[in-house]
C-alpha atoms as a PDB file:
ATOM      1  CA  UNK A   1     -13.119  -3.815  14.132  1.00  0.00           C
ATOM      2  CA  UNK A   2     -16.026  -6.171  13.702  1.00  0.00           C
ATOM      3  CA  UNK A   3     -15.526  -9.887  12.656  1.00  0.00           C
ATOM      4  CA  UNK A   4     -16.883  -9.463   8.672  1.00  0.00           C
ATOM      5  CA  UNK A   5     -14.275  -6.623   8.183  1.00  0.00           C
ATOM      6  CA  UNK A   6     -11.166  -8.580   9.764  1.00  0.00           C
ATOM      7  CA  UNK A   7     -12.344 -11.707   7.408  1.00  0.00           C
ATOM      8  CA  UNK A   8     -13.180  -9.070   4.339  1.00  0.00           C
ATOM      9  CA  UNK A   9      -9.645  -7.343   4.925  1.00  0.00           C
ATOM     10  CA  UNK A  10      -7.708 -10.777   4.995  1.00  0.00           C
ATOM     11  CA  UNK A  11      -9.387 -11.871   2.166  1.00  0.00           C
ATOM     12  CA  UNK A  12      -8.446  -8.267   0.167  1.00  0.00           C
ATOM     13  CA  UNK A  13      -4.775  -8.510   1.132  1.00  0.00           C
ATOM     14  CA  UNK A  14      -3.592 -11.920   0.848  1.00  0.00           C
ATOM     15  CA  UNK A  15      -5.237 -12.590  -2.577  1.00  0.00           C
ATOM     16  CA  UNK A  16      -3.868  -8.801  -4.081  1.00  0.00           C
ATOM     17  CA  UNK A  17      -0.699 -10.127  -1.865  1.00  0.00           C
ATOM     18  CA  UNK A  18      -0.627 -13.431  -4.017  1.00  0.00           C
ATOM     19  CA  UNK A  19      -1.648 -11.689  -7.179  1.00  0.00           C
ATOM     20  CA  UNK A  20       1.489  -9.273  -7.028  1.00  0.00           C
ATOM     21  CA  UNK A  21       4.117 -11.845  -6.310  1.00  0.00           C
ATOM     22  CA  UNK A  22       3.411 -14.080  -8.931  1.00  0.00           C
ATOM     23  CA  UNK A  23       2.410 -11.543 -11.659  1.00  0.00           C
ATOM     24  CA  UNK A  24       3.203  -7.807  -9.989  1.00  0.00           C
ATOM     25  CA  UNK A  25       0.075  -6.278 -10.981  1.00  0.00           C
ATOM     26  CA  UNK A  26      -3.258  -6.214  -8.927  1.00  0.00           C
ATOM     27  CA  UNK A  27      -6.206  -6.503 -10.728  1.00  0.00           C
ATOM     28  CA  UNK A  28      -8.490  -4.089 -10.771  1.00  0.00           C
ATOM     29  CA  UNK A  29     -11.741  -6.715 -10.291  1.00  0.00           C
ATOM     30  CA  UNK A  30     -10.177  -7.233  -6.498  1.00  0.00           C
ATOM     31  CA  UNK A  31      -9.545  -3.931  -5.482  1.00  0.00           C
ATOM     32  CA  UNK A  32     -13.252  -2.923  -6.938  1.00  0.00           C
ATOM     33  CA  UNK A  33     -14.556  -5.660  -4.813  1.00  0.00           C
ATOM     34  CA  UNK A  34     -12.658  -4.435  -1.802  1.00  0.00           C
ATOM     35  CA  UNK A  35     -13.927  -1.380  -2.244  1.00  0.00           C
ATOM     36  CA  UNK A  36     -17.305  -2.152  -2.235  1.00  0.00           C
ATOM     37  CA  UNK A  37     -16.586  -5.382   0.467  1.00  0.00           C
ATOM     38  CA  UNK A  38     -15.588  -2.050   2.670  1.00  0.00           C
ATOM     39  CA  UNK A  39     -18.474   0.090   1.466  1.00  0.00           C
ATOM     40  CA  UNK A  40     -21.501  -2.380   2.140  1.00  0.00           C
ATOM     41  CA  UNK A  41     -19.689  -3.768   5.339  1.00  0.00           C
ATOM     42  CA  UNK A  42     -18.762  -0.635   7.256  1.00  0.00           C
ATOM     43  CA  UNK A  43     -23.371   0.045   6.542  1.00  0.00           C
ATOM     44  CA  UNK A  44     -23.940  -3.189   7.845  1.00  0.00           C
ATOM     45  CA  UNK A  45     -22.071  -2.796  10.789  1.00  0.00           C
ATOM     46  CA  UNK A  46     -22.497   0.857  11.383  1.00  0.00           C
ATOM     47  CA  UNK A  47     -26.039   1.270   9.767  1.00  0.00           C
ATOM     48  CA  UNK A  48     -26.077   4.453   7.086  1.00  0.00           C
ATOM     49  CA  UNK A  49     -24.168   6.942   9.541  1.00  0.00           C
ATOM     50  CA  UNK A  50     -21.307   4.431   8.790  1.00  0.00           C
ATOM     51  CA  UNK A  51     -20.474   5.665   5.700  1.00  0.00           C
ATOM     52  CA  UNK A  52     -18.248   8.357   6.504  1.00  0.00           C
ATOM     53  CA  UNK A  53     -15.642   5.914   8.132  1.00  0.00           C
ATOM     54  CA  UNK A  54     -14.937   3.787   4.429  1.00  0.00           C
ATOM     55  CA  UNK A  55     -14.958   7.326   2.390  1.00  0.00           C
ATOM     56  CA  UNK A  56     -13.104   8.588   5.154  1.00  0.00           C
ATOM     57  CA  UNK A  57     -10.820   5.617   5.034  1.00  0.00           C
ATOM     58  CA  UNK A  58     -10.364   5.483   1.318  1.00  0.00           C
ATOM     59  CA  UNK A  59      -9.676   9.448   1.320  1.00  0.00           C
ATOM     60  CA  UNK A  60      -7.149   9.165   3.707  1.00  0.00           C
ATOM     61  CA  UNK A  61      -5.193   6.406   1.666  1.00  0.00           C
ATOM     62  CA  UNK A  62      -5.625   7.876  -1.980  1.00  0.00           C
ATOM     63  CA  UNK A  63      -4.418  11.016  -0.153  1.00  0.00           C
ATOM     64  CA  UNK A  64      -1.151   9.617   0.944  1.00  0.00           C
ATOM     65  CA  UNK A  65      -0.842   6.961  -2.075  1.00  0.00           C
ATOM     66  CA  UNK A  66      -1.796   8.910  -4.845  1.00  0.00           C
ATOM     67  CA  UNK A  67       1.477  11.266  -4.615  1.00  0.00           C
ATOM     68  CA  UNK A  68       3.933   7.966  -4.758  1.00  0.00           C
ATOM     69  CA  UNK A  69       2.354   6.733  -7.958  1.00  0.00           C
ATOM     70  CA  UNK A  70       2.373  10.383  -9.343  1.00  0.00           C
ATOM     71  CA  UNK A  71       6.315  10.472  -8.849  1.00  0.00           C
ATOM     72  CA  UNK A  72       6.533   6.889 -10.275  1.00  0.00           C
ATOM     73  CA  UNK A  73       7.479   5.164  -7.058  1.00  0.00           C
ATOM     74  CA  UNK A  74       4.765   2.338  -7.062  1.00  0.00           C
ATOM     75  CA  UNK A  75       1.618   1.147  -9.468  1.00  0.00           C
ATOM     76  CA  UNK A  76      -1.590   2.137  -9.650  1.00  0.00           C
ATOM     77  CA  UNK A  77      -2.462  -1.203  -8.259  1.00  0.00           C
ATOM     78  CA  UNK A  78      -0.600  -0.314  -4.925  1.00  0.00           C
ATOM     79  CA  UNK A  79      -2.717   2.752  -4.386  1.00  0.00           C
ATOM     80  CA  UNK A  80      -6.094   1.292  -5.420  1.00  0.00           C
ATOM     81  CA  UNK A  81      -5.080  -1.904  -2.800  1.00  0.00           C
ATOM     82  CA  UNK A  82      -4.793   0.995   0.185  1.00  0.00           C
ATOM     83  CA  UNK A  83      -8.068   3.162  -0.876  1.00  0.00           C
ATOM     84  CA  UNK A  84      -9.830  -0.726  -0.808  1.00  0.00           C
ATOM     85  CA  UNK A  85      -8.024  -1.205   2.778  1.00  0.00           C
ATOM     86  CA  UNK A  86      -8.819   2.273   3.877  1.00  0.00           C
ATOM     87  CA  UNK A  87     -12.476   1.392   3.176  1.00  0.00           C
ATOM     88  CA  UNK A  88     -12.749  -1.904   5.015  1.00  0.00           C
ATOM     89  CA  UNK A  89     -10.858  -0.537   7.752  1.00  0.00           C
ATOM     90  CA  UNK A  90     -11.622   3.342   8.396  1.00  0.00           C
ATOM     91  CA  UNK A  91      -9.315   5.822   8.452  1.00  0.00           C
ATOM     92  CA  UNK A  92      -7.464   5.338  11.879  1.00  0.00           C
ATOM     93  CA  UNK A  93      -7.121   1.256  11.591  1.00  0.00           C
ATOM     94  CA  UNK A  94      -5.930   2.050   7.864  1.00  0.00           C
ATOM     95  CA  UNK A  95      -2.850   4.926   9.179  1.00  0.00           C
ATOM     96  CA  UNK A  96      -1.585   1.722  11.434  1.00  0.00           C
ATOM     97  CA  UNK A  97      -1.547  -0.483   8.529  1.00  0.00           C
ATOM     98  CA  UNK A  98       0.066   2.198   6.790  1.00  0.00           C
ATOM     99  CA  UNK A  99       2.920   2.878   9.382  1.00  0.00           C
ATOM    100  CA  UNK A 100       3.643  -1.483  10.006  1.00  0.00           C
ATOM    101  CA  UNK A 101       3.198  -1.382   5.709  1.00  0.00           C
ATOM    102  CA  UNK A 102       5.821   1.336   6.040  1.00  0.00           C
ATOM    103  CA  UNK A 103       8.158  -0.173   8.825  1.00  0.00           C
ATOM    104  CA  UNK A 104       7.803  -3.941   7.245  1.00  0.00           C
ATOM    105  CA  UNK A 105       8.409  -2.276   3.295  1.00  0.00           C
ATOM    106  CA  UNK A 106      11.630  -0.568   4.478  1.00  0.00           C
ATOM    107  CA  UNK A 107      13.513  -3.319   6.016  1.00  0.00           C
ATOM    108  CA  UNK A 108      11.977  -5.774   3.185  1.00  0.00           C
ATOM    109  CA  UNK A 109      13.698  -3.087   0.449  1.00  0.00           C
ATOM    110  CA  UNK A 110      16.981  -3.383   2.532  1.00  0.00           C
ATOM    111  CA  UNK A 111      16.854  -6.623   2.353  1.00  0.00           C
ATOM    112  CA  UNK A 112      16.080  -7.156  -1.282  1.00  0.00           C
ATOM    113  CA  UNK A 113      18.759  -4.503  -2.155  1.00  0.00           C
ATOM    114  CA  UNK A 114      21.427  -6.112  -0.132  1.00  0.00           C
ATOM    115  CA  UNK A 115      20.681 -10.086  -1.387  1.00  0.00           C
ATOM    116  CA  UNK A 116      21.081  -7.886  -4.969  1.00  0.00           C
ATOM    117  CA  UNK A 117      24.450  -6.546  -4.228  1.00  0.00           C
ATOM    118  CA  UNK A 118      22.582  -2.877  -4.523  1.00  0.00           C
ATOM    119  CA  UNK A 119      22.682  -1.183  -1.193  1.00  0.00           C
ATOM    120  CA  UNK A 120      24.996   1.055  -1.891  1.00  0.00           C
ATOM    121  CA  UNK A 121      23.137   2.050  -4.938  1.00  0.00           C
ATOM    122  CA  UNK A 122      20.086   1.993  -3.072  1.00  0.00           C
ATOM    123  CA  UNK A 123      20.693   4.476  -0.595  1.00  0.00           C
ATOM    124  CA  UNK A 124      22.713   6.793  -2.973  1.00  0.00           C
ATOM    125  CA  UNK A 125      19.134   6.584  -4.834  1.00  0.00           C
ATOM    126  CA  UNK A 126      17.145   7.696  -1.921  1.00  0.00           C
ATOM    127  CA  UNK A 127      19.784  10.330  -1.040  1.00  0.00           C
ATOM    128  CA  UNK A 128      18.973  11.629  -4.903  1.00  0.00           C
ATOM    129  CA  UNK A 129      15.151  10.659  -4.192  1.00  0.00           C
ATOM    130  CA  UNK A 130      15.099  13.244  -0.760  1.00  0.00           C
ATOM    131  CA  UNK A 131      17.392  15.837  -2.371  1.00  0.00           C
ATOM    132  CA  UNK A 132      15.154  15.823  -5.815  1.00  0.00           C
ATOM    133  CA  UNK A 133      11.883  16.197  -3.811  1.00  0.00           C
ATOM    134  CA  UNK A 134      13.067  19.041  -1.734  1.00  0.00           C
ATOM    135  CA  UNK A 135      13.648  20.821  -4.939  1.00  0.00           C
ATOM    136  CA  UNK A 136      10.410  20.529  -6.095  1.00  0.00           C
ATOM    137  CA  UNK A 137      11.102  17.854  -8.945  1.00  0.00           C
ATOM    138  CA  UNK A 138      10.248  14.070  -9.525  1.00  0.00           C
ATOM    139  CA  UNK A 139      13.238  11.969  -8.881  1.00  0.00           C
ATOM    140  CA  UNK A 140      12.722   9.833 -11.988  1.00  0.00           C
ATOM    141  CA  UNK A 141      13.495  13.128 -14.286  1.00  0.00           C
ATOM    142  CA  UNK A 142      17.260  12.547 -12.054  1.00  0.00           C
ATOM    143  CA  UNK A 143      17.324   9.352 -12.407  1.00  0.00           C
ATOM    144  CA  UNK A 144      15.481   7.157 -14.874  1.00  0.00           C
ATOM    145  CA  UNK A 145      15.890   4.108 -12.649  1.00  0.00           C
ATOM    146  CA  UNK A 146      14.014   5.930  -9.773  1.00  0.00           C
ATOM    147  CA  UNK A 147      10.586   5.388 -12.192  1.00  0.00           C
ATOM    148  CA  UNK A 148       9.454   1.588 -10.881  1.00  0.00           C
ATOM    149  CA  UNK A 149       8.587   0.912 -14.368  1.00  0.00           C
ATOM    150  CA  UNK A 150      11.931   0.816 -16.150  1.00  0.00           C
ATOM    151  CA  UNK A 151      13.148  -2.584 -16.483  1.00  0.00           C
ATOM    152  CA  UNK A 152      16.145  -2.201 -14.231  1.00  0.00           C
ATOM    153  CA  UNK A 153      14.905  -0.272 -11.039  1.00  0.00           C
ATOM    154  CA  UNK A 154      14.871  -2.586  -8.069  1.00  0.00           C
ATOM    155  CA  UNK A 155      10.996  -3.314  -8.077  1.00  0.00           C
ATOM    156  CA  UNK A 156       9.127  -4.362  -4.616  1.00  0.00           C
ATOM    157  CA  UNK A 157       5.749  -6.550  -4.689  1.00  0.00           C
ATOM    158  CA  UNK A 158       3.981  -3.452  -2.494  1.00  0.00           C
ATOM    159  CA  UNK A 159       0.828  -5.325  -2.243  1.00  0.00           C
ATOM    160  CA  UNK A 160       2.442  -8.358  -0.545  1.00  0.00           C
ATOM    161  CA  UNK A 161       4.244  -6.070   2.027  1.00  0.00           C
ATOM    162  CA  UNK A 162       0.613  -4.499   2.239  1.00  0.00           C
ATOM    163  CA  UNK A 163      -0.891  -7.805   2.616  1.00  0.00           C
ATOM    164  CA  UNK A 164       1.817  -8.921   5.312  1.00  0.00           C
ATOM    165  CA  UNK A 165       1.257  -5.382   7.378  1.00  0.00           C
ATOM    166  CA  UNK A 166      -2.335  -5.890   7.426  1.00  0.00           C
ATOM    167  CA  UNK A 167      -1.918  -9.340   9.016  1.00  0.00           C
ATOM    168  CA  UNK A 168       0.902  -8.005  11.193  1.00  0.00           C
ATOM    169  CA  UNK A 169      -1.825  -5.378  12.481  1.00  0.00           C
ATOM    170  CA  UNK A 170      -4.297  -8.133  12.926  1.00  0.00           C
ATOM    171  CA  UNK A 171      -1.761 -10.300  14.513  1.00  0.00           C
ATOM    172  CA  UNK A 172      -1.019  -7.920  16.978  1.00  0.00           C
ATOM    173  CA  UNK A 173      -4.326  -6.508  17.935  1.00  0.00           C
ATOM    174  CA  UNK A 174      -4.508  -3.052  16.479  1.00  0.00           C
ATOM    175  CA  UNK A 175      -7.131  -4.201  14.746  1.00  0.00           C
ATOM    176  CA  UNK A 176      -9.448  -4.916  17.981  1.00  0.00           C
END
């Protein structure tokens, strides 16, 4: 991964990172400009034929995102943050973001339930999550607190686990 797109995907992440820890949204000005960051980039670097890899990229993360916010697990912000990774990164860089994003969000959620006295609650609510989705129906219709916008569901700051699996890729050298 070229230089510009390591600095442009930094950038991205640990402002919407920032941004979602101290108000939980991510506005919709950064993940625009990430978008197009990724866009105008991935041309520069890989001249016209390059824009497959950021549509590619973005595709591939709207594609695996999109469902989650469509079953109320996670904002809009959350999936518009991984289509503007997808496109500064491509689509195979932006599946091992995905998979540390995964890894680093599911020991951070055990974490957060346990410091909340919730982790028995917490896996009784993915047990109902798993057993509502292979029935074919959203798991907030169970469960209201399964929606991440009620007031009491245990909420995670996605875009800061985002922004610390990004680094974690970088860090580590998948992103070479």
């Amino acid at each position: 991964m070229p230089a510009p797109l390591k600095i442009a995907l930094i950038v991205l992440v640990v402002l919407s990172g920032a941004f979602d820890l101290r108000t939980r949204k991510i506005p919709n000005w950064l993940t625009a400009s990430g978008i197009l960051a990724g866009l105008g980039l991935q041309c520069w670097t890989g001249g016209i034929h390059g824009l497959a890899v950021p549509m590619l990229g973005m595709g591939l993360a709207i594609l695996v995102y999109l469902p989650l916010y469509l079953l109320r697990g996670m904002g809009a912000g959350d999936v518009k943050l991984m289509a503007a990774v997808g496109t500064v990164c491509g689509p195979s860089i932006w599946f091992h973001v995905f998979l540390a994003t995964a890894l680093l969000g599911g020991l951070v959620a055990l974490i957060l339930a346990a410091a909340k006295s919730r982790l028995r609650t917490t896996l009784l609510n993915l047990a109902g999550i798993v057993s509502a989705l292979l029935r074919g129906v959203a798991p907030s219709t169970r469960d209201p607190e399964l929606d991440f916008r009620n007031p009491r569901a245990l909420r995670l700051p996605h875009g800061a686990v985002i922004a610390s699996g990004s680094v974690a890729c970088l860090l580590l050298g998948a992103l070479s």
